[in-house]
PDB file of N, CA and C in Angstrom:
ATOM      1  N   UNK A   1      74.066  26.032 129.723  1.00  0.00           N
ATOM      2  CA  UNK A   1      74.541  27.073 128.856  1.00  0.00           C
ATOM      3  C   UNK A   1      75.883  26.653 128.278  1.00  0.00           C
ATOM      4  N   UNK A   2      76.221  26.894 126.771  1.00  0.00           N
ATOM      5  CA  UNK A   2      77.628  26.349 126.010  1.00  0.00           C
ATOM      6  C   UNK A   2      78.183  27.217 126.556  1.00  0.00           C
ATOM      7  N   UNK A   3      79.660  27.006 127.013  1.00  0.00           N
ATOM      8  CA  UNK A   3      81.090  27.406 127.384  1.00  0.00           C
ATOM      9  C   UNK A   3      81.228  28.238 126.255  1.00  0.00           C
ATOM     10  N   UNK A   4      81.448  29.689 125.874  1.00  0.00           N
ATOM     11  CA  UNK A   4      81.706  30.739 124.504  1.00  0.00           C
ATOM     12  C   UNK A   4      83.516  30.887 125.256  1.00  0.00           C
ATOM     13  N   UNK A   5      83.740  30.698 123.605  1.00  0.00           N
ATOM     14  CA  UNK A   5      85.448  30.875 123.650  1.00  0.00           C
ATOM     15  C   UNK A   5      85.508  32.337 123.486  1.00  0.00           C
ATOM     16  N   UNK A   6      86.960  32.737 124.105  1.00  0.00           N
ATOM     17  CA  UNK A   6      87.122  34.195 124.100  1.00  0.00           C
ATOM     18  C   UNK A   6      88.792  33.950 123.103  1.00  0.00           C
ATOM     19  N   UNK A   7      89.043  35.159 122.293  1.00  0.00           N
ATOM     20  CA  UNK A   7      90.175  35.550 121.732  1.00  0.00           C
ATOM     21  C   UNK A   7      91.067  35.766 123.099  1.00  0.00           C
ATOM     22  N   UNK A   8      92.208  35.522 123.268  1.00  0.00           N
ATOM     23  CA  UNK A   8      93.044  36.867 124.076  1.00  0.00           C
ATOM     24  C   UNK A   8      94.188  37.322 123.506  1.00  0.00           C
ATOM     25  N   UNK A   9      93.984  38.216 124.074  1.00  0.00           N
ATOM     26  CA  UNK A   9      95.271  39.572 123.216  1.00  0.00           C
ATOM     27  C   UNK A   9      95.448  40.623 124.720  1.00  0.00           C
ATOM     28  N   UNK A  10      96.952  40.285 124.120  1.00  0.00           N
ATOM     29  CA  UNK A  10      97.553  40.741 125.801  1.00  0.00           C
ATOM     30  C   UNK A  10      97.682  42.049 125.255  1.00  0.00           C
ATOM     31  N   UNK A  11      98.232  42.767 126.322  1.00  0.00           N
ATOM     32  CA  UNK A  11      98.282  44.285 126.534  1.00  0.00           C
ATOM     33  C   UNK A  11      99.450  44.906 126.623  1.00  0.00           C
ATOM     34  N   UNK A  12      99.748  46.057 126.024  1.00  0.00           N
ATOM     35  CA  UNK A  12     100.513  46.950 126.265  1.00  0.00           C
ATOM     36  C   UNK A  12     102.314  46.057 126.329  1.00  0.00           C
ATOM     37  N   UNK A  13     103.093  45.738 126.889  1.00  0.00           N
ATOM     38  CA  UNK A  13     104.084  45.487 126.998  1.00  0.00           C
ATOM     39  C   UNK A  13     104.499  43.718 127.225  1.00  0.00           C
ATOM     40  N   UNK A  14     103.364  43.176 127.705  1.00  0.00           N
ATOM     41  CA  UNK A  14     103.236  41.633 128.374  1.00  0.00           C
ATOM     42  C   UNK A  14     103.348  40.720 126.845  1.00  0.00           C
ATOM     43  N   UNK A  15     104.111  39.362 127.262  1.00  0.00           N
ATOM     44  CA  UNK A  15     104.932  38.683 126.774  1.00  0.00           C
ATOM     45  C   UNK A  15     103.654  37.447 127.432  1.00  0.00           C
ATOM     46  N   UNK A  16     103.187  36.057 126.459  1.00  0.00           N
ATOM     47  CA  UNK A  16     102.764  35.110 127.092  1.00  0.00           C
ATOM     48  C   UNK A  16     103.750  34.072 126.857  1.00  0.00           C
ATOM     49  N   UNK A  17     104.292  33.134 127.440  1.00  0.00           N
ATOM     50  CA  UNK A  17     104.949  32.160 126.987  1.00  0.00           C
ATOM     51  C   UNK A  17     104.772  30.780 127.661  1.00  0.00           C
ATOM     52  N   UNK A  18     105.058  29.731 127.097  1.00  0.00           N
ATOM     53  CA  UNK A  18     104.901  28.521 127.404  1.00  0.00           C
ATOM     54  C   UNK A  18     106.493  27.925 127.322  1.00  0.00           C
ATOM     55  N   UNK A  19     106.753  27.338 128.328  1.00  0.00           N
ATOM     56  CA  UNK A  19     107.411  26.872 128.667  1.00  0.00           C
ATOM     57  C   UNK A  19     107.999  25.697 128.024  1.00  0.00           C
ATOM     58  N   UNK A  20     109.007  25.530 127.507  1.00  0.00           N
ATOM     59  CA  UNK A  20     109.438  24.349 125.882  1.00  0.00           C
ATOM     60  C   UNK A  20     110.340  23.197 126.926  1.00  0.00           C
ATOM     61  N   UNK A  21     111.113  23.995 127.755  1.00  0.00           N
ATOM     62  CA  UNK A  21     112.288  23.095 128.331  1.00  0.00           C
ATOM     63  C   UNK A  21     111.681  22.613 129.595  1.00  0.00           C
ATOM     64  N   UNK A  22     111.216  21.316 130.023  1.00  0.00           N
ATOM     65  CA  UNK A  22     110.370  21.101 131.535  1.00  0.00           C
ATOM     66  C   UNK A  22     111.406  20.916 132.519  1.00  0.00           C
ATOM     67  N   UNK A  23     111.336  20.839 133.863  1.00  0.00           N
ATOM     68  CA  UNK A  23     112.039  20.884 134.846  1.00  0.00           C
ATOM     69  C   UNK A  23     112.654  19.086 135.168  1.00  0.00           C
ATOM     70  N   UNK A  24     112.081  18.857 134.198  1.00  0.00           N
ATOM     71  CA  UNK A  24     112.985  17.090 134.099  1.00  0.00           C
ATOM     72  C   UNK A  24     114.448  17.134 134.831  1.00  0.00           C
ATOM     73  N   UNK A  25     114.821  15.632 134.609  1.00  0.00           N
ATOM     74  CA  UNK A  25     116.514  15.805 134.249  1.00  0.00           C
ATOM     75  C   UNK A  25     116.522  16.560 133.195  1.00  0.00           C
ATOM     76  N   UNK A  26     118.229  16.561 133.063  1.00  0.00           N
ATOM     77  CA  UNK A  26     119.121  17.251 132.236  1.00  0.00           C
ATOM     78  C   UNK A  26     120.410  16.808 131.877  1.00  0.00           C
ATOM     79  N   UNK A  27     120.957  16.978 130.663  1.00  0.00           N
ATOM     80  CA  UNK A  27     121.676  15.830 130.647  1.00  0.00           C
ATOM     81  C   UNK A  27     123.299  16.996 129.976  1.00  0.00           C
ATOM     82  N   UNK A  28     124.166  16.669 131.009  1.00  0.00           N
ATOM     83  CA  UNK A  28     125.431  17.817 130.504  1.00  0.00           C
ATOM     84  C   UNK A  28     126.133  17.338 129.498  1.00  0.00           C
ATOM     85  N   UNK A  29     126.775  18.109 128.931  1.00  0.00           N
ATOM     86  CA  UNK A  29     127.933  18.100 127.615  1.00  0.00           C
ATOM     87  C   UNK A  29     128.663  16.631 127.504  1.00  0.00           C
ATOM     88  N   UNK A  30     128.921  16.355 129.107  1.00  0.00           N
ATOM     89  CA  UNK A  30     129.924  14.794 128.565  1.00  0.00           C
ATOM     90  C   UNK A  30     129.225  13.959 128.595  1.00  0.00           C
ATOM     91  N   UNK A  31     127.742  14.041 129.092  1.00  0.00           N
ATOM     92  CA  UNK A  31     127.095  12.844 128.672  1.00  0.00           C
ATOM     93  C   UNK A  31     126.317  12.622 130.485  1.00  0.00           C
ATOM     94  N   UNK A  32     126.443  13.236 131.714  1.00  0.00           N
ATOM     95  CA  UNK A  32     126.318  13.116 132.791  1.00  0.00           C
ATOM     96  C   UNK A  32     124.739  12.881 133.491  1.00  0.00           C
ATOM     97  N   UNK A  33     124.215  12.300 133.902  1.00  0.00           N
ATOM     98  CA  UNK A  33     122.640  13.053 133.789  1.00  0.00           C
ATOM     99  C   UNK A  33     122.429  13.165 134.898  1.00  0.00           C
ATOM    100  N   UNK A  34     121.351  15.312 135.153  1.00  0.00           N
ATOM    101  CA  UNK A  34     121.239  15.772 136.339  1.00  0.00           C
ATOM    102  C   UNK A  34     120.042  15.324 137.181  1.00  0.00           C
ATOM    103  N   UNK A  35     119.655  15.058 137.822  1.00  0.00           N
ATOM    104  CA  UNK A  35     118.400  14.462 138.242  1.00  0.00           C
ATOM    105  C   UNK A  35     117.339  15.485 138.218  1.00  0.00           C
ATOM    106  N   UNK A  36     116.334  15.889 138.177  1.00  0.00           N
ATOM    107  CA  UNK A  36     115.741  16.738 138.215  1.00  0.00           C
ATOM    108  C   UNK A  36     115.341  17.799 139.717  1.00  0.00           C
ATOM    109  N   UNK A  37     115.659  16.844 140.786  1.00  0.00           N
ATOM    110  CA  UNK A  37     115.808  17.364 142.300  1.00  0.00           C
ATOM    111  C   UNK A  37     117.172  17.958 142.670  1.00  0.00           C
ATOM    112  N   UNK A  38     118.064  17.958 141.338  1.00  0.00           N
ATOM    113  CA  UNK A  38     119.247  18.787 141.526  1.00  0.00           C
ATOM    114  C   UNK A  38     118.988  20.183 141.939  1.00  0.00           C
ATOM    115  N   UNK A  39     119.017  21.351 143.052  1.00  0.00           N
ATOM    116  CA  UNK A  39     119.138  22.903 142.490  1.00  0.00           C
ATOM    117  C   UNK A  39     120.183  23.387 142.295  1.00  0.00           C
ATOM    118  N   UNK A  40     119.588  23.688 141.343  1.00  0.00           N
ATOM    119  CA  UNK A  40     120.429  25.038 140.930  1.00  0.00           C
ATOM    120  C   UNK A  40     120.287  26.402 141.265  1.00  0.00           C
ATOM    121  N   UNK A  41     120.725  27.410 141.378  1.00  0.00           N
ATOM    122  CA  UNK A  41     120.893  28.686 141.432  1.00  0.00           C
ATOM    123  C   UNK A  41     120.421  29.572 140.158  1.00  0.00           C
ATOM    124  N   UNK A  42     119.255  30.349 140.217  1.00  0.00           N
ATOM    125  CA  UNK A  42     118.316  31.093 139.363  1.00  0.00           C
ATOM    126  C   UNK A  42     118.820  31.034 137.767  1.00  0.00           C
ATOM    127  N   UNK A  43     118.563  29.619 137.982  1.00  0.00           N
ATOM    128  CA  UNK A  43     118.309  28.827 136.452  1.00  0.00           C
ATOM    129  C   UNK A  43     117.780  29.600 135.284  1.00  0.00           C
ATOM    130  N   UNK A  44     117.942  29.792 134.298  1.00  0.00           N
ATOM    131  CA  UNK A  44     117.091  30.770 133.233  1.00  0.00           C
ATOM    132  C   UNK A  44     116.770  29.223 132.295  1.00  0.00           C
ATOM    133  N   UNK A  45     115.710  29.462 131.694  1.00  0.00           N
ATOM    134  CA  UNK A  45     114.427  28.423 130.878  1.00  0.00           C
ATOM    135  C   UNK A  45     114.575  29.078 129.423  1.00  0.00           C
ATOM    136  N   UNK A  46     113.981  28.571 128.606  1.00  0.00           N
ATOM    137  CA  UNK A  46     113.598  28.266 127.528  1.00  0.00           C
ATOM    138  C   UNK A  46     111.986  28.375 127.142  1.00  0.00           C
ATOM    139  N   UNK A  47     111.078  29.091 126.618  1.00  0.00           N
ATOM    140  CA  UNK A  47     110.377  29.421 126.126  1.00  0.00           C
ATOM    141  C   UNK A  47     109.611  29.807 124.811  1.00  0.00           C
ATOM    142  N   UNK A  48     108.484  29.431 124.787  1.00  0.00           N
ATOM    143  CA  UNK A  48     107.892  29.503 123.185  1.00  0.00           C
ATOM    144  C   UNK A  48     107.116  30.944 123.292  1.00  0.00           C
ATOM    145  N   UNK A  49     107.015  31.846 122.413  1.00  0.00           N
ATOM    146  CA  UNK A  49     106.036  33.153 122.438  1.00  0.00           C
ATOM    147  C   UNK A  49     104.808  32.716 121.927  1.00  0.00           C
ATOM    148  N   UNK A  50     103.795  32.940 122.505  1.00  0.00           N
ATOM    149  CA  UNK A  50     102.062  32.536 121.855  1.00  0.00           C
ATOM    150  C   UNK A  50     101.433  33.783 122.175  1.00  0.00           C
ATOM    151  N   UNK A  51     101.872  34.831 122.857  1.00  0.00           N
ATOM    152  CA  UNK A  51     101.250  35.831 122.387  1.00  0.00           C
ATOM    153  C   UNK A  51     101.924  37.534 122.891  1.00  0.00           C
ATOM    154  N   UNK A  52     101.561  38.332 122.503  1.00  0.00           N
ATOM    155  CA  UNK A  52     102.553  39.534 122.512  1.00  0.00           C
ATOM    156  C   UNK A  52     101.767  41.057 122.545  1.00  0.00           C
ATOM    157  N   UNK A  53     101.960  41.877 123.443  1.00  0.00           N
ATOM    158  CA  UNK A  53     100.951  42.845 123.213  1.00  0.00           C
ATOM    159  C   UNK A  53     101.142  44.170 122.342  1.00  0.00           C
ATOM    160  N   UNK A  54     100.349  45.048 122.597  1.00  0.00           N
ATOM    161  CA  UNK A  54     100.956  45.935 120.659  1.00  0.00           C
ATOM    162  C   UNK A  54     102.519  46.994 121.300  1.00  0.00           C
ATOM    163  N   UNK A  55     102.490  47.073 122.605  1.00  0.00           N
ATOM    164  CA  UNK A  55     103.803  47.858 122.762  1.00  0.00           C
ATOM    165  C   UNK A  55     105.377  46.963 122.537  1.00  0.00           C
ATOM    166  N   UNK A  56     105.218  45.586 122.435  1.00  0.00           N
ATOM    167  CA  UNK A  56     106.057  44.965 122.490  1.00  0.00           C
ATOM    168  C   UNK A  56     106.919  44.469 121.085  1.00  0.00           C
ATOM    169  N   UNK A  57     108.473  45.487 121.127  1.00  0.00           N
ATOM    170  CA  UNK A  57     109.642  45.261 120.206  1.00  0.00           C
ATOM    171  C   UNK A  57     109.999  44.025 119.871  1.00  0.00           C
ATOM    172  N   UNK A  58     110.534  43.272 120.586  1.00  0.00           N
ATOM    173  CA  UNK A  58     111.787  42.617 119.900  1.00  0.00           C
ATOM    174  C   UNK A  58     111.511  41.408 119.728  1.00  0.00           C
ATOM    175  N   UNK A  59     110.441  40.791 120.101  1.00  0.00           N
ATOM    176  CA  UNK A  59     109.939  39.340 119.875  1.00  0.00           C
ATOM    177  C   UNK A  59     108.773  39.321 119.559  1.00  0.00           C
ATOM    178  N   UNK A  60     108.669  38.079 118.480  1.00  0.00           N
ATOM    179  CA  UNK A  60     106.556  37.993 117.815  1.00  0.00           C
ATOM    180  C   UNK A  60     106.154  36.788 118.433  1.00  0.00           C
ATOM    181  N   UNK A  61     105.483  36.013 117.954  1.00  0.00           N
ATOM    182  CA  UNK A  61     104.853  35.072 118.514  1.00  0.00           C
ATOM    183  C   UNK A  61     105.021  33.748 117.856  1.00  0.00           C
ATOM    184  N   UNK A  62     105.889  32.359 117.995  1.00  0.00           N
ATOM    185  CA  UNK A  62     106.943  31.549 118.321  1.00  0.00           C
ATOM    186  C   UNK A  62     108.102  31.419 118.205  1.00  0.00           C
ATOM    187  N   UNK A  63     108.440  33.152 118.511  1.00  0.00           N
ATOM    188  CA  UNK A  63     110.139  32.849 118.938  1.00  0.00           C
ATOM    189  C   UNK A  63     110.568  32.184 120.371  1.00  0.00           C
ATOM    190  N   UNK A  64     111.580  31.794 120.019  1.00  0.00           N
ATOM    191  CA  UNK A  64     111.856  30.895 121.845  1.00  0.00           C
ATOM    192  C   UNK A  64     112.410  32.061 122.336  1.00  0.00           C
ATOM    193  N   UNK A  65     112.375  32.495 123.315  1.00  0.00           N
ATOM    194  CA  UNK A  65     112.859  33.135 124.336  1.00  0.00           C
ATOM    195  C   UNK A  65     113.339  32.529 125.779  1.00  0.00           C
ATOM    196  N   UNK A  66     114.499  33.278 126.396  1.00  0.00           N
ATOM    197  CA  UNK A  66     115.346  32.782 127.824  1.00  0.00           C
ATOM    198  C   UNK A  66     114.665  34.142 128.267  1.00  0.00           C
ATOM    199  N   UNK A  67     114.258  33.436 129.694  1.00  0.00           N
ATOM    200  CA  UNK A  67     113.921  34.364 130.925  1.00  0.00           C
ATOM    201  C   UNK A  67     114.312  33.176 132.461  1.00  0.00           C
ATOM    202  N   UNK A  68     113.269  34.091 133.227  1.00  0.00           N
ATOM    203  CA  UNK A  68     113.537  33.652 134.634  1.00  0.00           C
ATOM    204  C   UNK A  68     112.665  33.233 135.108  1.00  0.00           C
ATOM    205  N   UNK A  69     112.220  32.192 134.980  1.00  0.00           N
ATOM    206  CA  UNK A  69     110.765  31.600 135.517  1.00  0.00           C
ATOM    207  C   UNK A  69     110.135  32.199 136.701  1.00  0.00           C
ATOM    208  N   UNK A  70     111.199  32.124 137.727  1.00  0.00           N
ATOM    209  CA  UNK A  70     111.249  32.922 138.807  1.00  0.00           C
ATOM    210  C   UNK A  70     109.908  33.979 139.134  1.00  0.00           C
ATOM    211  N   UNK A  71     109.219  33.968 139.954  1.00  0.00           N
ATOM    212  CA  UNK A  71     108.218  35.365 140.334  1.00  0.00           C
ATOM    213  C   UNK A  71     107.372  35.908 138.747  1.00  0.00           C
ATOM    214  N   UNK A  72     106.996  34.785 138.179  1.00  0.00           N
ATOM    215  CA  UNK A  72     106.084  35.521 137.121  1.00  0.00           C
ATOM    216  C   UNK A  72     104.418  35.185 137.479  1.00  0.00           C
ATOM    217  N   UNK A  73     103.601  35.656 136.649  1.00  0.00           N
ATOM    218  CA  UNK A  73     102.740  35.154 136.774  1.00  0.00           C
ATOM    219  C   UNK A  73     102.086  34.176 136.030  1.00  0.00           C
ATOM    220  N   UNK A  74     101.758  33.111 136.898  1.00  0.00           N
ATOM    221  CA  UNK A  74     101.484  32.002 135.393  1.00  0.00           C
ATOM    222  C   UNK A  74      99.941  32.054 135.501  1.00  0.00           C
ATOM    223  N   UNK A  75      99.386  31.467 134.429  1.00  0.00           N
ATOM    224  CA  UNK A  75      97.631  31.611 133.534  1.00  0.00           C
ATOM    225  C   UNK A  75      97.877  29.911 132.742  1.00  0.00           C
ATOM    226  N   UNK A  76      96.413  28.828 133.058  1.00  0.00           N
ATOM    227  CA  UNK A  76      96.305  28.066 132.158  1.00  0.00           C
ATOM    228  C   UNK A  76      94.934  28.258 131.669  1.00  0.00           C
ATOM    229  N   UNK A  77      95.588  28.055 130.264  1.00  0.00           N
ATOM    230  CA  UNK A  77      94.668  28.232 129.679  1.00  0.00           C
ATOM    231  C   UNK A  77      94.460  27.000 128.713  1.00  0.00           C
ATOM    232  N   UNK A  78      92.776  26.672 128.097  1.00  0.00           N
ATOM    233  CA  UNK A  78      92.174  25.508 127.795  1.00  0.00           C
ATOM    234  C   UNK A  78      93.496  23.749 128.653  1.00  0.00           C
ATOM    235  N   UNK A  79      93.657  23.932 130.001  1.00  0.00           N
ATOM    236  CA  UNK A  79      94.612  23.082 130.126  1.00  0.00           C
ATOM    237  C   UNK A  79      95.883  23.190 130.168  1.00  0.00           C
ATOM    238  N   UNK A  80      96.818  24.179 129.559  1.00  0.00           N
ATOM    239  CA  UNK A  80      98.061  24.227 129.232  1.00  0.00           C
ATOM    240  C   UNK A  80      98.596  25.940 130.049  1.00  0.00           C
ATOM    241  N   UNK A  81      99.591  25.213 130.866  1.00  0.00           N
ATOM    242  CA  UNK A  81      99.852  26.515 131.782  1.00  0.00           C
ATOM    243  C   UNK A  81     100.854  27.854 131.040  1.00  0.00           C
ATOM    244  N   UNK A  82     100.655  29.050 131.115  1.00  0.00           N
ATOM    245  CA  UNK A  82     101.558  29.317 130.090  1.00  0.00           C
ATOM    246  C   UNK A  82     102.092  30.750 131.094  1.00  0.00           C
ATOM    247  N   UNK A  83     103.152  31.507 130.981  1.00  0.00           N
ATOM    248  CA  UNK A  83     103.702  32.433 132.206  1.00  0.00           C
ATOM    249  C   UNK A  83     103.497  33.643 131.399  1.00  0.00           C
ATOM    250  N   UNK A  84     103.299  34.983 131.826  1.00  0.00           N
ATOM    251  CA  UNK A  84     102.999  36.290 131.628  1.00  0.00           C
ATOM    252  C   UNK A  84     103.689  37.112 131.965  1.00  0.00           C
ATOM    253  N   UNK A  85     104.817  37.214 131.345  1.00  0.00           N
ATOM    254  CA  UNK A  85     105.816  38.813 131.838  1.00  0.00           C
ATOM    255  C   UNK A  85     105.821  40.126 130.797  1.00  0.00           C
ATOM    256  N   UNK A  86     106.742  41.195 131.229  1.00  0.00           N
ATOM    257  CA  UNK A  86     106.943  42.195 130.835  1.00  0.00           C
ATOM    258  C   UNK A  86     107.977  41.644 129.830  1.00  0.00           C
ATOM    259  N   UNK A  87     108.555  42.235 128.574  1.00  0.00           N
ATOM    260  CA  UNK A  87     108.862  42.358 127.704  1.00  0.00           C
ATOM    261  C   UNK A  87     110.619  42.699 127.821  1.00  0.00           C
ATOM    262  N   UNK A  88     110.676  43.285 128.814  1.00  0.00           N
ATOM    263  CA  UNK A  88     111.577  43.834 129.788  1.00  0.00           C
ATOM    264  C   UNK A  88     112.640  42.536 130.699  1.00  0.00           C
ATOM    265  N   UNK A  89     111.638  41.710 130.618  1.00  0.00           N
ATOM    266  CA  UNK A  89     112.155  40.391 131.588  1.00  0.00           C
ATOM    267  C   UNK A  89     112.677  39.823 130.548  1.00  0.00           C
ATOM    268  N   UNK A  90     112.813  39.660 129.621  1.00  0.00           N
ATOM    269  CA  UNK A  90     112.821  38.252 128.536  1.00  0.00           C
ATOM    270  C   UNK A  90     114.926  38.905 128.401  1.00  0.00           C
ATOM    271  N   UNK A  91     115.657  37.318 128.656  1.00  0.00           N
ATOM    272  CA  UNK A  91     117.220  37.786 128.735  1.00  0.00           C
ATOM    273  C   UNK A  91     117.656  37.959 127.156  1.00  0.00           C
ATOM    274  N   UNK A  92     117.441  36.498 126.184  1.00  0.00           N
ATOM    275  CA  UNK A  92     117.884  36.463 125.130  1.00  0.00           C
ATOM    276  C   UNK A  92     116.318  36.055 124.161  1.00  0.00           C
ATOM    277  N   UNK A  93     116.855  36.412 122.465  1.00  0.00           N
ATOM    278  CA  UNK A  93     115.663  35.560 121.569  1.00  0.00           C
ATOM    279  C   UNK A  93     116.540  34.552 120.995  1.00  0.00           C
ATOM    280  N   UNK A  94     116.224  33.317 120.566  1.00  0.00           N
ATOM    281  CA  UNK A  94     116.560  32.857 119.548  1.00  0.00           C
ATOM    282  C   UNK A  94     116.041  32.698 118.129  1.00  0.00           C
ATOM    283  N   UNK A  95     116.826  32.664 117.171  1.00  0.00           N
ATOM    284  CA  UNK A  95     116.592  33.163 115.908  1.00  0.00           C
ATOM    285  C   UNK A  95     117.596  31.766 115.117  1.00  0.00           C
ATOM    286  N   UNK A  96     116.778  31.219 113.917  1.00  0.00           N
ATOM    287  CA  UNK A  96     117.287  30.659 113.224  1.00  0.00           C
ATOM    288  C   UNK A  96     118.404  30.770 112.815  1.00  0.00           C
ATOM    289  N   UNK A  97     119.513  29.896 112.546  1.00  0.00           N
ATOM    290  CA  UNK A  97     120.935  30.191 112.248  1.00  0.00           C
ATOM    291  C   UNK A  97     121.283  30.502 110.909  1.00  0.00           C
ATOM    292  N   UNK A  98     122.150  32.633 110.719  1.00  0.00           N
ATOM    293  CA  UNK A  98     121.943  32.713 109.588  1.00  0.00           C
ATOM    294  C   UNK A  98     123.318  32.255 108.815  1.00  0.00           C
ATOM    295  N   UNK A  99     123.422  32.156 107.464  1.00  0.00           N
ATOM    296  CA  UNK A  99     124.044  31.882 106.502  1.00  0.00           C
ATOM    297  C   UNK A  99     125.170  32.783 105.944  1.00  0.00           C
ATOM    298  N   UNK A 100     125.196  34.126 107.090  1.00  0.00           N
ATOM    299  CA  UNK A 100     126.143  35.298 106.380  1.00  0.00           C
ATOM    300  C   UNK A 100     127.457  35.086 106.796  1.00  0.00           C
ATOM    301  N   UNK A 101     127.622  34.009 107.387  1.00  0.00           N
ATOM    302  CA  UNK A 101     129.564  33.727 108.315  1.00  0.00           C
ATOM    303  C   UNK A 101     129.204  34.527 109.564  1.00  0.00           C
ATOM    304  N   UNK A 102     128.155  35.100 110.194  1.00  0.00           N
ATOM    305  CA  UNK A 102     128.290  35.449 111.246  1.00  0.00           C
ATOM    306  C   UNK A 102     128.486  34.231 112.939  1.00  0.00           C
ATOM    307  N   UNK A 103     128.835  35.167 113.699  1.00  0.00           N
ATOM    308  CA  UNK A 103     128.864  33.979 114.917  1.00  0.00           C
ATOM    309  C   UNK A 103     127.962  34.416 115.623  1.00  0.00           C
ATOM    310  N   UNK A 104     127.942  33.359 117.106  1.00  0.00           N
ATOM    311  CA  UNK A 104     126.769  33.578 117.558  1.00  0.00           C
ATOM    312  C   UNK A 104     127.197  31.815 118.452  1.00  0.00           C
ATOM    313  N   UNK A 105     126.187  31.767 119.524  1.00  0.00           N
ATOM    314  CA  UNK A 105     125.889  30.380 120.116  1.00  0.00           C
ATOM    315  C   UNK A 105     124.424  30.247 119.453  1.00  0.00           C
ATOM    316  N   UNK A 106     124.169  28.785 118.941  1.00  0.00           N
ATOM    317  CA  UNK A 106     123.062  28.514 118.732  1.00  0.00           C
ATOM    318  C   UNK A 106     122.404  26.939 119.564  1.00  0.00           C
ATOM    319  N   UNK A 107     121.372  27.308 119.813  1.00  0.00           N
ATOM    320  CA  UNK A 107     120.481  25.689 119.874  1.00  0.00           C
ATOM    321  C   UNK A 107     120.942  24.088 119.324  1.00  0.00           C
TER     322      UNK A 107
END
């Protein structure tokens, strides 16, 4: 019997994201590089949006978003693992850098 592909479309408040920044090294401001068996203390990540459910405000689907990898639930799907939170969890969005003289930290 052929494998039938399914759409998914998340629900109510849930956030899917894939993970952009991997748990590699890391390499600091003066040039230092962290090994990847360094810990750190509840690290916040970097994230791509791929999908978004209809209660959910403030982010669409490939904005990067910072959360907490921490206690989510992760789902792979066709191969590619991707994490599932509340909408609620997500710390910051990032947004292209605008042109009005405003400030801001960017990417």
């Amino acid at each position: 019997m052929p494998e039938s592909k399914f759409e998914i479309q998340m629900l109510h408040d849930r956030v899917m994201i894939k993970i952009v920044d991997g748990n590699g090294e890391r390499l600091s401001s003066s040039g230092i590089v962290i090994p990847a068996t360094a810990q750190v203390a509840k690290r916040l990540v970097w994230g791509e949006v791929f999908g978004t459910g209809q209660h959910v405000r403030s982010v669409q689907v490939g904005n990067r978003v910072l959360f907490a990898p921490d206690d989510q639930y992760e789902v792979e799907v066709q191969g590619t693992p991707y994490l599932v939170m509340r909408e609620r969890d997500l710390h910051a969005v990032a947004s292209a850098r605008s042109d009005s003289g405003g400030t801001g930290l960017y990417l």
